[in-house]
Protein backbone atom coordinates (compact mmCIF):
# COMPACT_ATOMS: atom_id res chain seq x y z
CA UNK A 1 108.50 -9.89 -70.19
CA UNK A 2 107.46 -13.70 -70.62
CA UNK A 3 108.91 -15.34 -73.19
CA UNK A 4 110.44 -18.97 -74.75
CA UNK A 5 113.87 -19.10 -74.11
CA UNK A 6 116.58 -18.52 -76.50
CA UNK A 7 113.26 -16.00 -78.41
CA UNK A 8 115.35 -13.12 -80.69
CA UNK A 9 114.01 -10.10 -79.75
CA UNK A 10 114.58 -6.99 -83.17
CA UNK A 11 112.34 -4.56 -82.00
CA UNK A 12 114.46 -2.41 -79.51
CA UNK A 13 116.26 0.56 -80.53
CA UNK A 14 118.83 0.36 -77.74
CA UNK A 15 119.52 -1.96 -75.10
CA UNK A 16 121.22 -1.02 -71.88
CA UNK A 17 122.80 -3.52 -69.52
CA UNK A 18 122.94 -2.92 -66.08
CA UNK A 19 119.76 -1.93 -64.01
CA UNK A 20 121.54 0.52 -61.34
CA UNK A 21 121.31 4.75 -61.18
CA UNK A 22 123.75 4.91 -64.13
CA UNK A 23 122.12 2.70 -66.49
CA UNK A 24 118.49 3.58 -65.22
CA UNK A 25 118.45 7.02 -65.87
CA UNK A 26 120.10 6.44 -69.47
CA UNK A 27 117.01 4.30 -70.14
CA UNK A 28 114.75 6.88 -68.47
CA UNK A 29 116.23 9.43 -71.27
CA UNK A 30 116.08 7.32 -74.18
CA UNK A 31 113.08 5.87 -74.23
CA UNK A 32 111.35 8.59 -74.62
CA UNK A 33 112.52 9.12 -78.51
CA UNK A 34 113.62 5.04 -78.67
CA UNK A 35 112.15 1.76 -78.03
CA UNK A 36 114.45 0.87 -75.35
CA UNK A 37 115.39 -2.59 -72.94
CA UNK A 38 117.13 -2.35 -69.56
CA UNK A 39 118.45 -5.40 -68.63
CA UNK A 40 120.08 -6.62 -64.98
CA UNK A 41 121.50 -10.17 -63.90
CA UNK A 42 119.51 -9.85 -60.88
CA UNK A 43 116.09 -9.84 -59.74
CA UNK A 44 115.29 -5.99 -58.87
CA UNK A 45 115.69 -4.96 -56.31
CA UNK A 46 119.13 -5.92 -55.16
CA UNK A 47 121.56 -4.86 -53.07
CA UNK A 48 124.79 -6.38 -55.42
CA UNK A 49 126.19 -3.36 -57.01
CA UNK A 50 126.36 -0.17 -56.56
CA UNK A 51 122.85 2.09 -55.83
CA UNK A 52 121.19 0.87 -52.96
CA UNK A 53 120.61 1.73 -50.08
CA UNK A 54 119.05 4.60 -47.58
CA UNK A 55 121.27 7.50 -48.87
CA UNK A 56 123.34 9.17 -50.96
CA UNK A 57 125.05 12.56 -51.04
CA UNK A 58 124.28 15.11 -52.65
CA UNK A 59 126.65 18.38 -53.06
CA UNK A 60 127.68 21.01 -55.47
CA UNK A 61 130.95 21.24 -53.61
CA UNK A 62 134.46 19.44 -56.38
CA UNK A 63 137.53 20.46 -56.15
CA UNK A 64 137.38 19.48 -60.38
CA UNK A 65 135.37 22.65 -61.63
CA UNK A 66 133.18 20.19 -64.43
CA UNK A 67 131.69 18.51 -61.61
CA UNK A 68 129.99 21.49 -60.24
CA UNK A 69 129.38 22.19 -63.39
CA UNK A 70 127.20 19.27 -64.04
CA UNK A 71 125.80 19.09 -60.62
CA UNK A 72 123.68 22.87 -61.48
CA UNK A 73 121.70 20.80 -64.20
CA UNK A 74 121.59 17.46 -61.63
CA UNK A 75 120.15 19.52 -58.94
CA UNK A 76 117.33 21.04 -62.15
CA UNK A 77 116.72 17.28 -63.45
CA UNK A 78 116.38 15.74 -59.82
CA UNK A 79 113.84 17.86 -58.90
CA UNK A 80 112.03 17.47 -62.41
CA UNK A 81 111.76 13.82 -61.90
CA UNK A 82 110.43 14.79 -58.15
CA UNK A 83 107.59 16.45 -59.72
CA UNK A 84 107.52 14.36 -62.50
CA UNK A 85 106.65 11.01 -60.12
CA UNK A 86 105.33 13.08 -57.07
CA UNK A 87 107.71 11.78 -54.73
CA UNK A 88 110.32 13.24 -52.35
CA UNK A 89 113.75 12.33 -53.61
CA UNK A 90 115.90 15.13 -52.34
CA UNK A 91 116.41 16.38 -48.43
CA UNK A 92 118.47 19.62 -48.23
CA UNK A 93 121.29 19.59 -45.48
CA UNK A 94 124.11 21.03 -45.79
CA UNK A 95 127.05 19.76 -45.50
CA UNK A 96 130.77 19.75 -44.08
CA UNK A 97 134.16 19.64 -45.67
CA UNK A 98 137.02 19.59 -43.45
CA UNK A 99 140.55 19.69 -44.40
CA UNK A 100 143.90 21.56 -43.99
CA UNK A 101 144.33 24.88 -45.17
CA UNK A 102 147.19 23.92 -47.21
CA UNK A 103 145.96 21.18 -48.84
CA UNK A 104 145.22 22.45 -53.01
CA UNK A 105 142.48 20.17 -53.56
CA UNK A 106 140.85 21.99 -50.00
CA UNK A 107 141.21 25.21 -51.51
CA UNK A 108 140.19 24.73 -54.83
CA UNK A 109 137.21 23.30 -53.64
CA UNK A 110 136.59 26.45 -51.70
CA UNK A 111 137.32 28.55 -54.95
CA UNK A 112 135.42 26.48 -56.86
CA UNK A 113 132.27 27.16 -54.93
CA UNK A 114 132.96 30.90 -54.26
CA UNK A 115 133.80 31.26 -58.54
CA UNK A 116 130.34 29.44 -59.62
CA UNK A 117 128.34 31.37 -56.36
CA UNK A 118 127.12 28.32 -54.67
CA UNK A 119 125.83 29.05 -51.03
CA UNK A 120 128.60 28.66 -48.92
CA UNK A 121 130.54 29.32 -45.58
CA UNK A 122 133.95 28.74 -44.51
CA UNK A 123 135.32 28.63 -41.15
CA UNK A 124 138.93 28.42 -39.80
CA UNK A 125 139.03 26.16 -36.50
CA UNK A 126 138.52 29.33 -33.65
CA UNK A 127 135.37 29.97 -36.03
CA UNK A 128 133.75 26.51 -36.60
CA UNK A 129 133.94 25.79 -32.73
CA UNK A 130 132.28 29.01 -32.07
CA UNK A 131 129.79 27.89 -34.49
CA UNK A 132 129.48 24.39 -33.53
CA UNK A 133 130.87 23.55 -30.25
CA UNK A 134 129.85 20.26 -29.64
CA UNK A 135 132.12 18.88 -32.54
CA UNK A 136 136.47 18.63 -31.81
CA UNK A 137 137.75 20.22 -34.72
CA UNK A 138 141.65 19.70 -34.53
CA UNK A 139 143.12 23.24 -34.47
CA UNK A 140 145.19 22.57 -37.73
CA UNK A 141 141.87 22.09 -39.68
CA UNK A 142 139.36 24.27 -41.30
CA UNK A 143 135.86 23.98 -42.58
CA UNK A 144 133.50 24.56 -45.76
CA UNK A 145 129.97 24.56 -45.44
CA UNK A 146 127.95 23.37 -48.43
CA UNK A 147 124.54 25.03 -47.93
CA UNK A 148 123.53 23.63 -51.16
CA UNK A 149 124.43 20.04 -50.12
CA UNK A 150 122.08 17.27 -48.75
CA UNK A 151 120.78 13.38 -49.38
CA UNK A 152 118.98 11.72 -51.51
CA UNK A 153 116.82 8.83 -50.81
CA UNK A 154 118.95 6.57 -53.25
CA UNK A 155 116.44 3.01 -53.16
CA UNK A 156 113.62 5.54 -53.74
CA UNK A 157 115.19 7.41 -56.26
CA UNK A 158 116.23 4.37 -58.34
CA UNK A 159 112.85 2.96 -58.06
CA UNK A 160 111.35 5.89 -59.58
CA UNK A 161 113.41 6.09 -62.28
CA UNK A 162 112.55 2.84 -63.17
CA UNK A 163 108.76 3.19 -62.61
CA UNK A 164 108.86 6.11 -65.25
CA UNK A 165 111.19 4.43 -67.67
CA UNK A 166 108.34 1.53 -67.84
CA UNK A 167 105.32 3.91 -67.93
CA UNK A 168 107.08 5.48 -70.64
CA UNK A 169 107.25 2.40 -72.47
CA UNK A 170 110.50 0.82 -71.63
CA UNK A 171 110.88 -2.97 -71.06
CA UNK A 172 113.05 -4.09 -67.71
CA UNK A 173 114.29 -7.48 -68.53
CA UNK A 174 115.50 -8.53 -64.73
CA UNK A 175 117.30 -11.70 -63.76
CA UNK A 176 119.27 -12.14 -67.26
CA UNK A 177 122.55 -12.51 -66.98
CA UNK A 178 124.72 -11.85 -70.32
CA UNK A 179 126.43 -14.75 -72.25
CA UNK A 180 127.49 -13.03 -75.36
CA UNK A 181 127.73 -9.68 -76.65
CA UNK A 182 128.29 -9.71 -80.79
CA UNK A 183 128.76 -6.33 -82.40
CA UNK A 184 127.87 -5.40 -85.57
CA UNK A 185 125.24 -2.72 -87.35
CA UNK A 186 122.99 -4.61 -85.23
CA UNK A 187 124.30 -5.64 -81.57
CA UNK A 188 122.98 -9.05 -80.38
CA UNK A 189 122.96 -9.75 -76.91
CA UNK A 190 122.64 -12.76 -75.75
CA UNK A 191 121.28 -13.66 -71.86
CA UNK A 192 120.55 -16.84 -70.03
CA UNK A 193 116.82 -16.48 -71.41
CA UNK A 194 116.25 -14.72 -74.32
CA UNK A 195 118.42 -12.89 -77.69
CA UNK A 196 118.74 -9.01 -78.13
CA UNK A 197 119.01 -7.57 -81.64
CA UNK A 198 119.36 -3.63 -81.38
CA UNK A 199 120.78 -0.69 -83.39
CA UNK A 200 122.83 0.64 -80.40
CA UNK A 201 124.16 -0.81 -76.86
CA UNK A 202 125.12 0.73 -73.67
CA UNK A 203 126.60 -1.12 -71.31
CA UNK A 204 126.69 0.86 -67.24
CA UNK A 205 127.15 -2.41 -65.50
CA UNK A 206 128.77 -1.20 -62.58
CA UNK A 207 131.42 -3.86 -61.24
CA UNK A 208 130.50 -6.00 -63.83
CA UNK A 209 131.81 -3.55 -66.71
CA UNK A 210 135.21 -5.58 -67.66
CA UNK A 211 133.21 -9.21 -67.38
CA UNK A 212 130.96 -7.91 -70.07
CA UNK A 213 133.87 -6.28 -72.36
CA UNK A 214 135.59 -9.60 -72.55
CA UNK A 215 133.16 -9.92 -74.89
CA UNK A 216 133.77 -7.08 -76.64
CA UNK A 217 137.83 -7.57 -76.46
CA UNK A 218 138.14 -4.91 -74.55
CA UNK A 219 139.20 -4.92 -70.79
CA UNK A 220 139.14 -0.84 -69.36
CA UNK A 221 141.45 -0.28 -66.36
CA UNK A 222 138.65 -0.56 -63.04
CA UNK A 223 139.59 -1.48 -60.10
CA UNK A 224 136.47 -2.86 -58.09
CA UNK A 225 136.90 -2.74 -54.53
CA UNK A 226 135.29 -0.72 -51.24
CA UNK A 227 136.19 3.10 -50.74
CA UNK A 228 140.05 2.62 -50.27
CA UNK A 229 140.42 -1.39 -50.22
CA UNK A 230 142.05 -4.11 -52.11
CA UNK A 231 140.39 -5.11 -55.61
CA UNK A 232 137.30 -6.97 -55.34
CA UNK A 233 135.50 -9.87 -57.35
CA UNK A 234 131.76 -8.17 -57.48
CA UNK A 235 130.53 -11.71 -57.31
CA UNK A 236 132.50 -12.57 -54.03
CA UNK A 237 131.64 -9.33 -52.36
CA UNK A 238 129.80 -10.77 -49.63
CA UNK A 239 132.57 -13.33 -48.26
CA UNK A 240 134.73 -10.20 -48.98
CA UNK A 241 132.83 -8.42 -46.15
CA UNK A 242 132.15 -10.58 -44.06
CA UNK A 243 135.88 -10.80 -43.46
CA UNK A 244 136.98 -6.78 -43.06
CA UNK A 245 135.58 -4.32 -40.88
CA UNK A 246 138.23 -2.27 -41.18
CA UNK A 247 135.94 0.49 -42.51
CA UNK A 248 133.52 0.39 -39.44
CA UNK A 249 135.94 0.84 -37.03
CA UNK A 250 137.53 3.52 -38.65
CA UNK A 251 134.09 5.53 -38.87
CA UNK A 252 133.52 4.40 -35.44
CA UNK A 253 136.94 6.47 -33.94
CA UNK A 254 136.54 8.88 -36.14
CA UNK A 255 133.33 9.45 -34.55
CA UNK A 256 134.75 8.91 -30.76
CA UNK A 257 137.31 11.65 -31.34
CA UNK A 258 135.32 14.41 -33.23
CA UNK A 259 131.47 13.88 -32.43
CA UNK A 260 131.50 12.92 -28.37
CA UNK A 261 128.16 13.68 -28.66
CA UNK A 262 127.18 10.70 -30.86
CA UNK A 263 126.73 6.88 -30.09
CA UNK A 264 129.92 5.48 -32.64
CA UNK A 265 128.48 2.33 -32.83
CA UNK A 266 126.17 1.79 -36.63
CA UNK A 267 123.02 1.06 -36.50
CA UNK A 268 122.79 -0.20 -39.52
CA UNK A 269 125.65 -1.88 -41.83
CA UNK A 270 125.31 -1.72 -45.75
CA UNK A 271 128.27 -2.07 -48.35
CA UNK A 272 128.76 -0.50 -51.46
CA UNK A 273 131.20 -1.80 -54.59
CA UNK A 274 133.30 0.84 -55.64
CA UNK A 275 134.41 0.83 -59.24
CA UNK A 276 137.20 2.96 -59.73
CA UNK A 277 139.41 4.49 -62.43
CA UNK A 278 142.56 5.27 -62.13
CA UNK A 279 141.92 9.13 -61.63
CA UNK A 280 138.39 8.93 -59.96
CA UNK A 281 136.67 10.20 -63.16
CA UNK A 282 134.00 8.08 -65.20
CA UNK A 283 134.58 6.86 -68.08
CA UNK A 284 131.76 8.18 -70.34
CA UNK A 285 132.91 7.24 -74.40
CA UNK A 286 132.27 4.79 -78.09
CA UNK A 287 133.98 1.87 -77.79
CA UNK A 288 137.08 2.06 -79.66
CA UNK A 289 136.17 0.08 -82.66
CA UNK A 290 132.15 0.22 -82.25
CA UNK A 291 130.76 3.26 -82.37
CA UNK A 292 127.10 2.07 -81.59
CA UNK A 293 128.30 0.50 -78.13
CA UNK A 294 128.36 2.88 -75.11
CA UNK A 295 130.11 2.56 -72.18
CA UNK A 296 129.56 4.37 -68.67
CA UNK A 297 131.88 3.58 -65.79
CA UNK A 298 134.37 4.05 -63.11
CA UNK A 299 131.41 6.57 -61.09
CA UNK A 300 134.32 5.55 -58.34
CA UNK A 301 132.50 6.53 -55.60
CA UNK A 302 130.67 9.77 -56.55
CA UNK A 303 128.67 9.25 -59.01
CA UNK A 304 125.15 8.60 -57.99
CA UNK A 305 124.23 12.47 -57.82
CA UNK A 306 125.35 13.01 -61.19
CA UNK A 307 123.47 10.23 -62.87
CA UNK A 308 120.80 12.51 -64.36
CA UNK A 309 123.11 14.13 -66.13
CA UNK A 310 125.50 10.98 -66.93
CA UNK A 311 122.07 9.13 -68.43
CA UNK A 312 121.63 12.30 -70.53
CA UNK A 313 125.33 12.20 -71.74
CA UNK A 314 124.87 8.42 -72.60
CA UNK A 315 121.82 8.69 -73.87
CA UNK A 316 123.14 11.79 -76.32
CA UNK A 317 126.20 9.71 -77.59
CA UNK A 318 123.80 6.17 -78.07
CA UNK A 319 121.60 8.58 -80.38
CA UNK A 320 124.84 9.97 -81.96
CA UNK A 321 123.68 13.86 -80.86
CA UNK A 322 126.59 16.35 -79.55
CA UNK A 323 126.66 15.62 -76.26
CA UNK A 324 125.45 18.74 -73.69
CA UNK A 325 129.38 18.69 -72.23
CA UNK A 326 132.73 18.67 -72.84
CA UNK A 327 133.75 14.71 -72.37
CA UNK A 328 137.38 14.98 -72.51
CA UNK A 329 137.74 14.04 -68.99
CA UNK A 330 135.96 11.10 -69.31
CA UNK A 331 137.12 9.67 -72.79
CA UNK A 332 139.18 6.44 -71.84
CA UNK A 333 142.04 7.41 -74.18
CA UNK A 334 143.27 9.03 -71.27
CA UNK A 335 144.33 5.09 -70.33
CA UNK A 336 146.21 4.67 -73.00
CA UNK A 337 149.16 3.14 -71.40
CA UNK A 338 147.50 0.70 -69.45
CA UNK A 339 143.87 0.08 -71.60
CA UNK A 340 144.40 -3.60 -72.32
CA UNK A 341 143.12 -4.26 -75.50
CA UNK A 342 142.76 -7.44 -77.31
CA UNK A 343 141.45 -5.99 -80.96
């Protein structure tokens, strides 16, 4: 959207900050009863954040019983949009979980499946080398089988999101990157080229949530970092990498040991920025003092197949409707103790 710079834009209904899965399919949702923006710092597409890339998982299979909860409508509103756009988003697999028989989060994912009648197999070790003998299962391991499970083609995916989002009307505002954020009735958001009035915010800026709630006085506990590393800066993430291959090699053994079958050596090398919470759920909630600003964050890992679902969420608490699930696992009150909060 040309424009002179420093131009006040009025005539949204809600903006949205941050262009990735999260934020695109809350835009994808509200735009179709709201005049809606989705702005992103960078020039789409990017590979900075958090949904790029080939794949993505997809699985019905949680050891927390809301998740595969969710994931029945995901799997519904995934193929919607794949009919919707006349694309293939969605590859069915299967898939394996291995882990110890003793380990509760194991079995409750096992339960959790077998209580909401998801397709499903489990093997103990005798049985999944029977099965599939060209894998080394360590004897003291056994073995779920997601028949549900598969990928999705995640740059694809996000692309079409964003295709129908604009054909529905919505504006994409890439390469702005936010200076100020003032609350009020109105929100006015301010970027490096233009001014945002709008009756609602949500902000689903991926590593770059606790940057943009400085702001807002308001810092959430995230720690931004790879799968299992050290905290991150999202805007050093590729000197970051550059310098740790920790994770390759890992996947490579792993690979040695288990699959002899396979060459261990990637093909192809992407990273990912993790933003995690404390507990591995999102953060989904008001801000505490401004009810018209929306936050999404902390998908730590997990939450690209649920974004259909988390846009419909956000979108239902920007409108101020009763949103479709239960959300106390996801309000960030649960952070009490260490929410740092500068109201």
């Amino acid at each position: 959207m040309a424009a002179e710079s420093n131009a006040v834009y009025s005539n949204f209904d809600t903006i949205v900050l941050g262009a990735g899965i999260q934020g695109s399919f809350t835009a994808y949702h509200l735009c179709k009863n709201s005049k809606t923006v989705l702005i992103d710092q960078f020039t789409l597409p990017h590979s900075r954040g958090s949904s790029h890339g080939q794949t993505r998982v997809i699985r019905k299979s949680y050891f927390k019983d809301y998740y595969t909860q969710m994931m029945t409508e995901c799997y519904q509103l995934w193929k919607e949009l794949e009919v919707e756009a006349n694309v293939e988003l969605f590859r069915q697999t299967g898939m394996l979980v291995l882990g110890k028989e003793g380990n509760p989060e194991f079995q409750t994912m096992k339960s959790t499946l077998v209580e909401n009648e998801i397709s499903m197999e489990s093997f103990t070790s005798e049985e999944f080398s029977r099965r599939f003998p060209a894998v080394n299962l360590p004897e003291e391991l056994s073995a779920i089988f997601d028949k549900s499970a598969g990928i999705l083609y995640a740059d694809r995916a996000l692309k079409t999101v964003q295709d129908l989002f604009q054909r529905f009307g919505g504006t994409i505002c890439d390469g702005e990157k936010v200076v100020d954020i003032q609350p009020g009735s109105l929100v006015t958001v301010t970027t490096t080229a233009r001014i945002y009035r709008a009756k609602s915010l949500v902000i689903t800026a991926g590593p770059w949530t606790n940057k943009l709630l400085n702001h807002l006085r308001l810092q959430l506990p995230l720690k931004v970092c790879y799968h299992s590393g050290s905290d991150a800066d999202p805007d050093e993430r590729d000197i970051m990498f550059q310098d740790s291959l920790e994770d390759v090699n890992l996947l490579s053994n792993f690979l040695s040991r288990e699959f002899p079958g396979l060459d261990p050596k990637p093909a192809i090398i992407e990273s990912c920025m993790y933003t995690m919470t404390p507990d591995q759920d999102f953060i989904l909630d008001h801000h505490p003092e401004h009810n018209n600003i929306i936050i999404g964050a902390g998908f730590s890992g997990h939450g690209f197949k649920l974004a259909p679902v988390v846009g419909k969420v956000l979108c239902e608490l920007s409108a101020g409707k009763e949103p479709s699930y239960d959300l106390s696992p996801f309000k960030m009150c649960r952070f009490q103790s260490n929410l740092k909060s500068l109201l």
